[in-house]
N, C-alpha and C. Protein backbone atom coordinates (compact mmCIF):
# COMPACT_ATOMS: atom_id res chain seq x y z
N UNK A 1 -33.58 -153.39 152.01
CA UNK A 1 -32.50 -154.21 151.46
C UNK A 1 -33.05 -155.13 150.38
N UNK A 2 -32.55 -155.32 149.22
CA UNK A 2 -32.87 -155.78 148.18
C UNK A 2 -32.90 -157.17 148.45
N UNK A 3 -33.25 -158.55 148.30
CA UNK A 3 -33.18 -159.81 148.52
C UNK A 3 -33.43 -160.69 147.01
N UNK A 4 -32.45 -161.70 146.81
CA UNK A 4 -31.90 -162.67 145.61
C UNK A 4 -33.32 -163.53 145.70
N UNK A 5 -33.69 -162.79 144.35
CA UNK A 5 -34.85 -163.94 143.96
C UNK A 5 -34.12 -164.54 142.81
N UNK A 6 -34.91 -166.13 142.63
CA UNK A 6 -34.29 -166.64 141.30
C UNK A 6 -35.39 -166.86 140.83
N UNK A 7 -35.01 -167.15 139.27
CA UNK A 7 -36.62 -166.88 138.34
C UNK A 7 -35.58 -168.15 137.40
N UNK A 8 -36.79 -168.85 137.26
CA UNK A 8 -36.87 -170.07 136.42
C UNK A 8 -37.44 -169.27 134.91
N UNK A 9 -36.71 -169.69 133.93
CA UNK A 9 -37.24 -169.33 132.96
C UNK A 9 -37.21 -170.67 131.41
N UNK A 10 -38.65 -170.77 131.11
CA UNK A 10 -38.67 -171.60 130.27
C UNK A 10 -39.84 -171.52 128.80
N UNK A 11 -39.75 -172.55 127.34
CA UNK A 11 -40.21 -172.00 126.35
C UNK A 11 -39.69 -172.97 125.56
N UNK A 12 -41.28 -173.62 125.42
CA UNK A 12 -41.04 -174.74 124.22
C UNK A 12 -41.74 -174.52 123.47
N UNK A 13 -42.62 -173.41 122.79
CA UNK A 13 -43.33 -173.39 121.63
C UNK A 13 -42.95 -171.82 121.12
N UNK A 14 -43.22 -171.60 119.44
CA UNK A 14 -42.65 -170.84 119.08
C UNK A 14 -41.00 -170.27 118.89
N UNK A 15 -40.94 -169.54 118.74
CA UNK A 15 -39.40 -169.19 118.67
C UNK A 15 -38.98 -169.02 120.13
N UNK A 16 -38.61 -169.74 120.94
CA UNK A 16 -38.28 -169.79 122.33
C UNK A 16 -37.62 -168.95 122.61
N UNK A 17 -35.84 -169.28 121.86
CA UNK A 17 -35.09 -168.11 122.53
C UNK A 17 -35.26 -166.69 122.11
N UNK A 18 -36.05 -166.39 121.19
CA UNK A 18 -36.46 -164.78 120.85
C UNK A 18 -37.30 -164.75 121.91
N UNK A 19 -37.89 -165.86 122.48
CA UNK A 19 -38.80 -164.99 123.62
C UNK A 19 -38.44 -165.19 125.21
N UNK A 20 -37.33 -166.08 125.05
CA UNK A 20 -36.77 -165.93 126.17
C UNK A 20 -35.32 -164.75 126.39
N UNK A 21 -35.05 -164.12 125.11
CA UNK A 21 -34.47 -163.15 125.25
C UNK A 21 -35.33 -161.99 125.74
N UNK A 22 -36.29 -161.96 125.15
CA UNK A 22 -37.35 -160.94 125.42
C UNK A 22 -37.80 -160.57 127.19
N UNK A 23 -38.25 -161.90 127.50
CA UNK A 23 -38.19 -161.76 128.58
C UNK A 23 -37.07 -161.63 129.54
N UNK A 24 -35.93 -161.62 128.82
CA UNK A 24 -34.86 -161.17 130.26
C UNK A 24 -35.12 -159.71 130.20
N UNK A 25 -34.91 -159.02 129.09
CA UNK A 25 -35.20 -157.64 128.61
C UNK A 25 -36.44 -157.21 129.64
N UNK A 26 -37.52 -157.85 129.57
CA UNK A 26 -39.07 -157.41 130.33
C UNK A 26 -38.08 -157.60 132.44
N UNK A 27 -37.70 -158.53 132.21
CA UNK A 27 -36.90 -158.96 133.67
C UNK A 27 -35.66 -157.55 134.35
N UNK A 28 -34.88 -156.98 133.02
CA UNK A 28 -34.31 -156.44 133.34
C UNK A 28 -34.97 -154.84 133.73
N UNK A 29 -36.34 -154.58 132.77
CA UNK A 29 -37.17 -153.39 133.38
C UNK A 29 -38.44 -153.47 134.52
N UNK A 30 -38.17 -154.74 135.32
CA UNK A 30 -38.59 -154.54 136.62
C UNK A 30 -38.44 -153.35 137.63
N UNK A 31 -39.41 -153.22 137.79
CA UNK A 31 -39.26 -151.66 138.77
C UNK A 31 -38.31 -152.87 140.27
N UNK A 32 -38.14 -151.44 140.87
CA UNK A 32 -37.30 -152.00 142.38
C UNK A 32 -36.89 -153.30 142.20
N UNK A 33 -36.07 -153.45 140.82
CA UNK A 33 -35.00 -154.95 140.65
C UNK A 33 -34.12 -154.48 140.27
N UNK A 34 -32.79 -155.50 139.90
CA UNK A 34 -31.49 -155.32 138.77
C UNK A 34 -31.42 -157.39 138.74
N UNK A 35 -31.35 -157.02 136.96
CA UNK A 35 -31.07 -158.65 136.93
C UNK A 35 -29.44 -158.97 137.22
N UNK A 36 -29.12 -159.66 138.23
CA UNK A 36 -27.73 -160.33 138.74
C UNK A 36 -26.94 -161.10 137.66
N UNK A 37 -27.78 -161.48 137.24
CA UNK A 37 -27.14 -162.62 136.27
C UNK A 37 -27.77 -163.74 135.83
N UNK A 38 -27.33 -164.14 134.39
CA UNK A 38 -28.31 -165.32 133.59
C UNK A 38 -27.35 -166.18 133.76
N UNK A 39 -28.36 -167.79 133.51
CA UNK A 39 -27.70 -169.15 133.22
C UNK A 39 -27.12 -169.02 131.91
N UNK A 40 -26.15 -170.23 131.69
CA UNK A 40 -26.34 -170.48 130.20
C UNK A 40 -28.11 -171.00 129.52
N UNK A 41 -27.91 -171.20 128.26
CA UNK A 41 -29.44 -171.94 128.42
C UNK A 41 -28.85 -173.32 127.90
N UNK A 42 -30.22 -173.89 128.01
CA UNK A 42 -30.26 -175.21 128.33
C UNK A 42 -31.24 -176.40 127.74
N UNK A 43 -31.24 -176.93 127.26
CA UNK A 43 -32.49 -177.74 126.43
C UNK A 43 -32.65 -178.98 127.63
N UNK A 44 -33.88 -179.19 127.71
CA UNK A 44 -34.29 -180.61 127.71
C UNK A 44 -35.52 -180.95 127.60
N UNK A 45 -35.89 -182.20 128.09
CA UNK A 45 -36.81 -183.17 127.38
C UNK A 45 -38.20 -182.45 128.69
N UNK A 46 -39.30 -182.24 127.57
CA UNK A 46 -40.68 -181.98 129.06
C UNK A 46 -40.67 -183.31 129.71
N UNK A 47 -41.07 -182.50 131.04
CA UNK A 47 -40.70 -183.21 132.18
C UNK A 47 -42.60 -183.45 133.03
N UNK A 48 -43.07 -184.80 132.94
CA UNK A 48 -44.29 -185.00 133.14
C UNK A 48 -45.57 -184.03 132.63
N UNK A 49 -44.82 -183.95 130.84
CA UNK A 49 -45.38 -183.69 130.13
C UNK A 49 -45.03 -184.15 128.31
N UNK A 50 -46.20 -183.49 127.64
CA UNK A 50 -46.00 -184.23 126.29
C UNK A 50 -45.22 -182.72 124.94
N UNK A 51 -44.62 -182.70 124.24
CA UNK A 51 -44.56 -181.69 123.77
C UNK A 51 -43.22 -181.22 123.38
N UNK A 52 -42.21 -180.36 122.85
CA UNK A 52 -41.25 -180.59 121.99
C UNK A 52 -40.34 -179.78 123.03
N UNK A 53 -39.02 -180.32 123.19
CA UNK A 53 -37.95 -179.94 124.28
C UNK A 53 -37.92 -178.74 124.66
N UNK A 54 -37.52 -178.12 125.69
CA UNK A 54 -38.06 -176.89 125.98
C UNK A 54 -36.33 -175.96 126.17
N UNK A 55 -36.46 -174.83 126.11
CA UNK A 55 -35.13 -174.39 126.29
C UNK A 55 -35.56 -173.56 127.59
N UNK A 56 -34.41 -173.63 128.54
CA UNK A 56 -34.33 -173.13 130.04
C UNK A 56 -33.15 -172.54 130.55
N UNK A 57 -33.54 -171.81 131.51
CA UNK A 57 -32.26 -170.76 132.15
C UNK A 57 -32.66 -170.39 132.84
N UNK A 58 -31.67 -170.21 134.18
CA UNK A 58 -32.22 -169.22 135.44
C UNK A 58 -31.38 -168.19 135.31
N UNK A 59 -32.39 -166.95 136.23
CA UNK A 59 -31.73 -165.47 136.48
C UNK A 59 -31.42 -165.54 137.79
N UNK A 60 -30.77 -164.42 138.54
CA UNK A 60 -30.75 -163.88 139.35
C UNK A 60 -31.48 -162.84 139.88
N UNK A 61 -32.13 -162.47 140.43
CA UNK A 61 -32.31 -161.10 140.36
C UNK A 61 -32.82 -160.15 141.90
N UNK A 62 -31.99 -158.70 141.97
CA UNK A 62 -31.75 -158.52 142.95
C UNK A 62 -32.89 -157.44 143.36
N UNK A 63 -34.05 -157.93 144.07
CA UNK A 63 -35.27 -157.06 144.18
C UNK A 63 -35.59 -156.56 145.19
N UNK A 64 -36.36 -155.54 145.55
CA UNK A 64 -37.33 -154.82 146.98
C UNK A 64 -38.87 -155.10 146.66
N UNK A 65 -39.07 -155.74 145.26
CA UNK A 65 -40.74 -156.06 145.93
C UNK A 65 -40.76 -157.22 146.80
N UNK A 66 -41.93 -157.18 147.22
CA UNK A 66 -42.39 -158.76 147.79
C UNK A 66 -42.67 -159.60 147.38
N UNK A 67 -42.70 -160.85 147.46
CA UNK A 67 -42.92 -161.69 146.36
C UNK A 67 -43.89 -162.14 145.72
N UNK A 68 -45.49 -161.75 146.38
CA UNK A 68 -46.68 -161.75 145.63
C UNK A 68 -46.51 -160.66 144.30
N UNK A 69 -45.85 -159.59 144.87
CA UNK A 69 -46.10 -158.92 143.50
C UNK A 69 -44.96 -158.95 142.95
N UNK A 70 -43.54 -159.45 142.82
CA UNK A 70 -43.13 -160.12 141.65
C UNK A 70 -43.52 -161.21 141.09
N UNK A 71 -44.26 -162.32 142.07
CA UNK A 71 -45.05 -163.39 140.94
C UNK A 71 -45.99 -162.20 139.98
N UNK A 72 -46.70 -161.49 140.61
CA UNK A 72 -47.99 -160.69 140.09
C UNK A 72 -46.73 -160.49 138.81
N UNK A 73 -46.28 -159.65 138.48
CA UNK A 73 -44.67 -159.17 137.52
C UNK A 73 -44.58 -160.17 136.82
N UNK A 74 -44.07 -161.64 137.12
CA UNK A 74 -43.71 -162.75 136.08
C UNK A 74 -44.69 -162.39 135.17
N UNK A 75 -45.88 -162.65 135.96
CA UNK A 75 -47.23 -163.49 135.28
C UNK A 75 -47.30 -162.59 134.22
N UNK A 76 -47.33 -161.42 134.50
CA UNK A 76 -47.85 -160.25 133.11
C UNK A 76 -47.05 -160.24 132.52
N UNK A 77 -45.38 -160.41 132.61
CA UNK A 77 -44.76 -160.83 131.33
C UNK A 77 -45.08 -161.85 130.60
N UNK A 78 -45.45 -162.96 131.24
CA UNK A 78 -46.16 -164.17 130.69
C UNK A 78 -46.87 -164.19 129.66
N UNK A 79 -48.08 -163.03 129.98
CA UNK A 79 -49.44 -163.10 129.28
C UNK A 79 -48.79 -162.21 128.41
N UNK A 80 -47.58 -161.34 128.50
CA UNK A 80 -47.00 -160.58 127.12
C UNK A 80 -46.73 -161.02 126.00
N UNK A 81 -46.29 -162.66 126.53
CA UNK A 81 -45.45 -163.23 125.35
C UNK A 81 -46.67 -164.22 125.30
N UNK A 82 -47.92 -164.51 125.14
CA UNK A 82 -48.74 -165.31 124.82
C UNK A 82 -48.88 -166.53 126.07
N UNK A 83 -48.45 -166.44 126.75
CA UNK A 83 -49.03 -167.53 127.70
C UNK A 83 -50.54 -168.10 128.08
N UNK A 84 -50.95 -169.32 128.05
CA UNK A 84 -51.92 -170.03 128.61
C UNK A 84 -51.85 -170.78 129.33
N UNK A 85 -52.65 -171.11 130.29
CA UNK A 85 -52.97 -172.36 130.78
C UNK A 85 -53.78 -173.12 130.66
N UNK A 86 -53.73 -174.08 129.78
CA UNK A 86 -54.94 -174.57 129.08
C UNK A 86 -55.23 -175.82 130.15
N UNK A 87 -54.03 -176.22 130.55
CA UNK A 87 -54.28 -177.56 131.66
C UNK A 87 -52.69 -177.47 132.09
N UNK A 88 -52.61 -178.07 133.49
CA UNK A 88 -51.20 -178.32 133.83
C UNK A 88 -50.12 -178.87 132.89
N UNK A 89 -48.99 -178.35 133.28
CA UNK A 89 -47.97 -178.71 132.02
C UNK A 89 -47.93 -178.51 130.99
N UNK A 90 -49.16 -177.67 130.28
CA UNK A 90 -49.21 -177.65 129.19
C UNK A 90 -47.92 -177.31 127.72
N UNK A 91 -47.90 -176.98 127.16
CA UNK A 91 -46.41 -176.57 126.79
C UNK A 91 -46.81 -175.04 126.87
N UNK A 92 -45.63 -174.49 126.50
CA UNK A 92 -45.82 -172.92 126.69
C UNK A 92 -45.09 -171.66 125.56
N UNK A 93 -45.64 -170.72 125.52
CA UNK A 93 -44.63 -170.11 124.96
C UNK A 93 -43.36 -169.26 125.49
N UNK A 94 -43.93 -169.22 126.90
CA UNK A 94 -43.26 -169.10 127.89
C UNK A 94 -43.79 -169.51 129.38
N UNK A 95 -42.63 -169.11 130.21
CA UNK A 95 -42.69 -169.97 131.64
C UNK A 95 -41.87 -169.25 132.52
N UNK A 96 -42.45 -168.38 133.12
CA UNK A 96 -41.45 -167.76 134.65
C UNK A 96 -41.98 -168.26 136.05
N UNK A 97 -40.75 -169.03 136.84
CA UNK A 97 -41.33 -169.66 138.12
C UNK A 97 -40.31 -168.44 138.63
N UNK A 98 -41.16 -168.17 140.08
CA UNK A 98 -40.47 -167.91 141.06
C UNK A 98 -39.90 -168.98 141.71
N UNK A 99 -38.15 -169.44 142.08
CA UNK A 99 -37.83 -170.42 142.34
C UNK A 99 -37.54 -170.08 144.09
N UNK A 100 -36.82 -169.31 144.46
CA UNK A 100 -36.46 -168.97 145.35
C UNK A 100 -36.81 -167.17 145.61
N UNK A 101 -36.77 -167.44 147.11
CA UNK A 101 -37.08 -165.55 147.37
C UNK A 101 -36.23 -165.65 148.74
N UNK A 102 -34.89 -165.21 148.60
CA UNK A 102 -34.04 -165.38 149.58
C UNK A 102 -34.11 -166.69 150.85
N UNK A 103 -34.34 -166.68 151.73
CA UNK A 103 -34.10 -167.88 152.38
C UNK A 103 -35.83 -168.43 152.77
N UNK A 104 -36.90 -167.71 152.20
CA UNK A 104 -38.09 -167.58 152.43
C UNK A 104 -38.63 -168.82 152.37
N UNK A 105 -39.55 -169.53 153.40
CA UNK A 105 -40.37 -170.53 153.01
C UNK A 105 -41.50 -170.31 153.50
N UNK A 106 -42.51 -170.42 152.57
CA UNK A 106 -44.22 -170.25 152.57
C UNK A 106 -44.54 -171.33 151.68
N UNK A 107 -46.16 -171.71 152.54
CA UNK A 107 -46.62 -172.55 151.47
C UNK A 107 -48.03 -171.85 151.48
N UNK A 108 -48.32 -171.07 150.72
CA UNK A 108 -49.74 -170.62 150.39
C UNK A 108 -50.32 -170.96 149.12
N UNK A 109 -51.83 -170.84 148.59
CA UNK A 109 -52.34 -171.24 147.64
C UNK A 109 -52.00 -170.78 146.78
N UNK A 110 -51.39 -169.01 146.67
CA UNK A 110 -51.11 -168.69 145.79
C UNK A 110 -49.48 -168.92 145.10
N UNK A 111 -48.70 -168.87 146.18
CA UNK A 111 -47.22 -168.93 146.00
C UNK A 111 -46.48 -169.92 146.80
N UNK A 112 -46.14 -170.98 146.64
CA UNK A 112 -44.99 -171.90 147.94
C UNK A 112 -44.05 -171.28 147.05
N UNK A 113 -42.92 -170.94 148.08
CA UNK A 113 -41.54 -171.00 148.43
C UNK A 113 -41.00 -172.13 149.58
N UNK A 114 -39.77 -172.30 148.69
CA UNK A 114 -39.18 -172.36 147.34
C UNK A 114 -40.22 -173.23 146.81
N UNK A 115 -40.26 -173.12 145.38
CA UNK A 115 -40.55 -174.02 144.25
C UNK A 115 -40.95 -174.71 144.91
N UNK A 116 -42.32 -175.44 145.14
CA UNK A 116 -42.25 -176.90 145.36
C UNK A 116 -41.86 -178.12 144.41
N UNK A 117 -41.52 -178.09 143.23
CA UNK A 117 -40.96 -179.16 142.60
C UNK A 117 -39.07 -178.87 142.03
N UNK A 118 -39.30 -177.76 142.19
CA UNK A 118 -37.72 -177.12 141.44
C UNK A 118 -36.79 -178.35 142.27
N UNK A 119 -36.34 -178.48 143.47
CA UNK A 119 -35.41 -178.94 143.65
C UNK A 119 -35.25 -180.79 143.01
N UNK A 120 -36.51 -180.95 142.41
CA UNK A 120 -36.39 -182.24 141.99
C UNK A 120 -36.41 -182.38 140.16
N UNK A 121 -36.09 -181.11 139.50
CA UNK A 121 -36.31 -180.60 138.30
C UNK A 121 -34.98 -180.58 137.39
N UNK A 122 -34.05 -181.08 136.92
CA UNK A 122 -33.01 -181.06 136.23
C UNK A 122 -32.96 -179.41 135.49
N UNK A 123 -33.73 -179.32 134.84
CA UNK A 123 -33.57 -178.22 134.41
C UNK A 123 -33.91 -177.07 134.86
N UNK A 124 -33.97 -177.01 136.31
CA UNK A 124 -33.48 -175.79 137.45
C UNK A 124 -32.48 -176.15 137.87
N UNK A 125 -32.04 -177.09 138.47
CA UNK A 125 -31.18 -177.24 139.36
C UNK A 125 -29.13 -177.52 137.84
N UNK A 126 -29.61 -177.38 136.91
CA UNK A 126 -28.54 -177.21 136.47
C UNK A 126 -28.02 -175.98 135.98
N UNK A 127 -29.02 -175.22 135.67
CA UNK A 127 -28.65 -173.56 135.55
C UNK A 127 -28.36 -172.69 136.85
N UNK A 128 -29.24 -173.54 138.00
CA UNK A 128 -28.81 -172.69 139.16
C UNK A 128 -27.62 -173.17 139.56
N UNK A 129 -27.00 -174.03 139.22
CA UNK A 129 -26.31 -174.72 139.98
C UNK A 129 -24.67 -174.27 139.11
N UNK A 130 -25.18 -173.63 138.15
CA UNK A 130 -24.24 -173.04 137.10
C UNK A 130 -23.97 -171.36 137.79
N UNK A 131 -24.78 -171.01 138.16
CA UNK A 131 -24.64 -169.53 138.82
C UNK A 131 -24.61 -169.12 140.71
N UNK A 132 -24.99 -170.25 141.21
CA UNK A 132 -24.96 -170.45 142.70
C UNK A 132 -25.00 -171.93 142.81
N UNK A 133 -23.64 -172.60 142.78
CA UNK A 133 -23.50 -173.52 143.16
C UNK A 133 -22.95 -173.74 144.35
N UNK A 134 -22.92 -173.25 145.27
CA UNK A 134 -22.78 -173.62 146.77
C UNK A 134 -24.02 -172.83 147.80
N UNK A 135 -24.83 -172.77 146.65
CA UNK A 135 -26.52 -172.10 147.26
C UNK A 135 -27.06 -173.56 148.25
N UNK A 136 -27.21 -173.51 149.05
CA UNK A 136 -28.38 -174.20 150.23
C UNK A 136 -29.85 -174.17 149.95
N UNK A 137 -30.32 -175.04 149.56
CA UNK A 137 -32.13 -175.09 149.26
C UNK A 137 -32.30 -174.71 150.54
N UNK A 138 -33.40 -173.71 150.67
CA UNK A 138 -33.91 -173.36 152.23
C UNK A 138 -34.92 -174.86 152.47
N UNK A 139 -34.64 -175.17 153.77
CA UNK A 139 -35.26 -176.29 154.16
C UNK A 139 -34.20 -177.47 154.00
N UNK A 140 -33.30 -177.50 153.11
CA UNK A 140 -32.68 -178.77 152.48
C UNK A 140 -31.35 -178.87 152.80
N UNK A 141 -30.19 -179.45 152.99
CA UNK A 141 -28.86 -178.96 153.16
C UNK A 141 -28.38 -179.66 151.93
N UNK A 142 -28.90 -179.81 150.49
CA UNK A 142 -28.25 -180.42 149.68
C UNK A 142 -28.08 -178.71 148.95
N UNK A 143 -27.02 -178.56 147.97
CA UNK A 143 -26.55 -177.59 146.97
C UNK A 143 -27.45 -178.21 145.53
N UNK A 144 -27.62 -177.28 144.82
CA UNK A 144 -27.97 -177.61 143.51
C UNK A 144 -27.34 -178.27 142.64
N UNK A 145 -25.78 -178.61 142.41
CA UNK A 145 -25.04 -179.91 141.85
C UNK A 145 -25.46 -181.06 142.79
N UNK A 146 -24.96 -180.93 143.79
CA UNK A 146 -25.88 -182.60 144.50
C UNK A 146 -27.17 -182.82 144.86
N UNK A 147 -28.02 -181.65 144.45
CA UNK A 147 -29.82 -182.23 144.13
C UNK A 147 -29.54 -182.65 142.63
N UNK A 148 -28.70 -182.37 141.65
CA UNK A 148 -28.89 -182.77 139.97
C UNK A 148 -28.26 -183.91 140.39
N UNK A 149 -27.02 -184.17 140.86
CA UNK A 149 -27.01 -186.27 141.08
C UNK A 149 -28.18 -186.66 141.03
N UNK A 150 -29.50 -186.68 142.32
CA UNK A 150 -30.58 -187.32 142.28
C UNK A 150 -31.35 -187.57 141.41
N UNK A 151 -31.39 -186.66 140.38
CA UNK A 151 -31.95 -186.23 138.66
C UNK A 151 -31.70 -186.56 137.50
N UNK A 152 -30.16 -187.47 137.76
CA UNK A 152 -30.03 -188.26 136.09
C UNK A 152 -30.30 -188.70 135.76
N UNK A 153 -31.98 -188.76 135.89
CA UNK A 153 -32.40 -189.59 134.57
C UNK A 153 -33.25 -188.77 133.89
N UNK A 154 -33.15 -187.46 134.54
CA UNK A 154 -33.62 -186.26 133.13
C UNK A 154 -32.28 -185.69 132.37
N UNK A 155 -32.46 -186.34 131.11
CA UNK A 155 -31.70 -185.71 130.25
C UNK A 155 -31.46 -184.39 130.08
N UNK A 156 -30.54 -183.40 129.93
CA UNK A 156 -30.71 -181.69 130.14
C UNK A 156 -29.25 -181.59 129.43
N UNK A 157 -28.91 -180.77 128.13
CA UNK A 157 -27.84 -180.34 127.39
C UNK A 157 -27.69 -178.97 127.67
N UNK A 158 -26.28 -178.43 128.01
CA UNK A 158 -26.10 -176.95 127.60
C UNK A 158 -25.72 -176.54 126.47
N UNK A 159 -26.69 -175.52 126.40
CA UNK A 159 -26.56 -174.77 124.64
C UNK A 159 -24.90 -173.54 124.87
N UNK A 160 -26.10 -172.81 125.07
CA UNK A 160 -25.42 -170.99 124.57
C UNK A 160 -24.96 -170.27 126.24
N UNK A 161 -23.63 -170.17 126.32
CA UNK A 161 -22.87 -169.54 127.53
C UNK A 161 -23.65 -168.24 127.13
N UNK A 162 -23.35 -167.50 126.22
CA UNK A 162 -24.13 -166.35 125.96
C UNK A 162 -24.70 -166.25 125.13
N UNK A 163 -26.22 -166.55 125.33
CA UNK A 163 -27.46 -166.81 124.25
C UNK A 163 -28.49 -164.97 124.24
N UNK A 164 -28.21 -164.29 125.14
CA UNK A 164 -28.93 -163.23 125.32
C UNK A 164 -29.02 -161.98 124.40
């Protein structure tokens, strides 16, 4: 049975949304997936970091791998579109989090589920909250519109209903 992963997707250097189009495209030729559905996208300000506003959107997407090897999957789209990690936060040219993997919670070195910071992130919790807004954080009983109350004081604009 296939299980709803959500994928954080983000890109503040270079031509962002050419490469965040790109990567839905790389998202949509996941083996054993189908992408469910995109956010609108979304601008805002880096968030405990330095560097020029980033544009963001979450997917849906309805998969049979496991979730080490769809992180393994993000990551090499990552390094497709030029990704580094030069130091935490750094800016990026792109950015795929695994946010959620159905109701799953792990905290391992390589992967915690969910997100460990997403639910305190404006610019997750307003795209998800745009496509599953009566979603339950596993662990949490708040929805993603009433985790973004807790969050206004990150600024976050919606762009493009259909930017893809």
């Amino acid at each position: 049975m296939p299980v709803r992963a959500w994928v954080g997707l983000g890109a503040n250097l270079g031509d962002a949304r050419a490469t965040l189009r790109a990567a839905l495209r790389a998202l949509e030729a996941l083996p054993r997936s189908r992408l469910a559905g995109v956010s609108s996208l979304w601008r805002s300000a880096p968030v405990d970091a330095q560097g020029p506003d980033f544009f963001n959107a979450v997917a849906a997407l309805d998969t049979t791998l496991a979730p080490m090897e769809l992180l393994r999957q993000l990551q090499a789209i990552e390094l497709d579109h030029g990704r580094e990690r030069p130091y935490r936060n750094a800016p990026r040219t792109l950015d795929l989090d695994l946010l959620l993997y159905g109701d799953l919670c792990q905290d391992d070195p390589v992967l915690t589920l969910p997100h460990p910071r997403a639910h305190e992130r404006a610019f997750v919790l307003a795209p998800l909250g745009e496509l599953a807004p009566a979603l339950h954080w596993p662990g949490r009983q708040e929805t993603p519109p009433e985790l973004l109350r807790t969050v206004h004081d990150q600024p976050i604009e919606r762009l493009d209903g259909d930017w893809r």
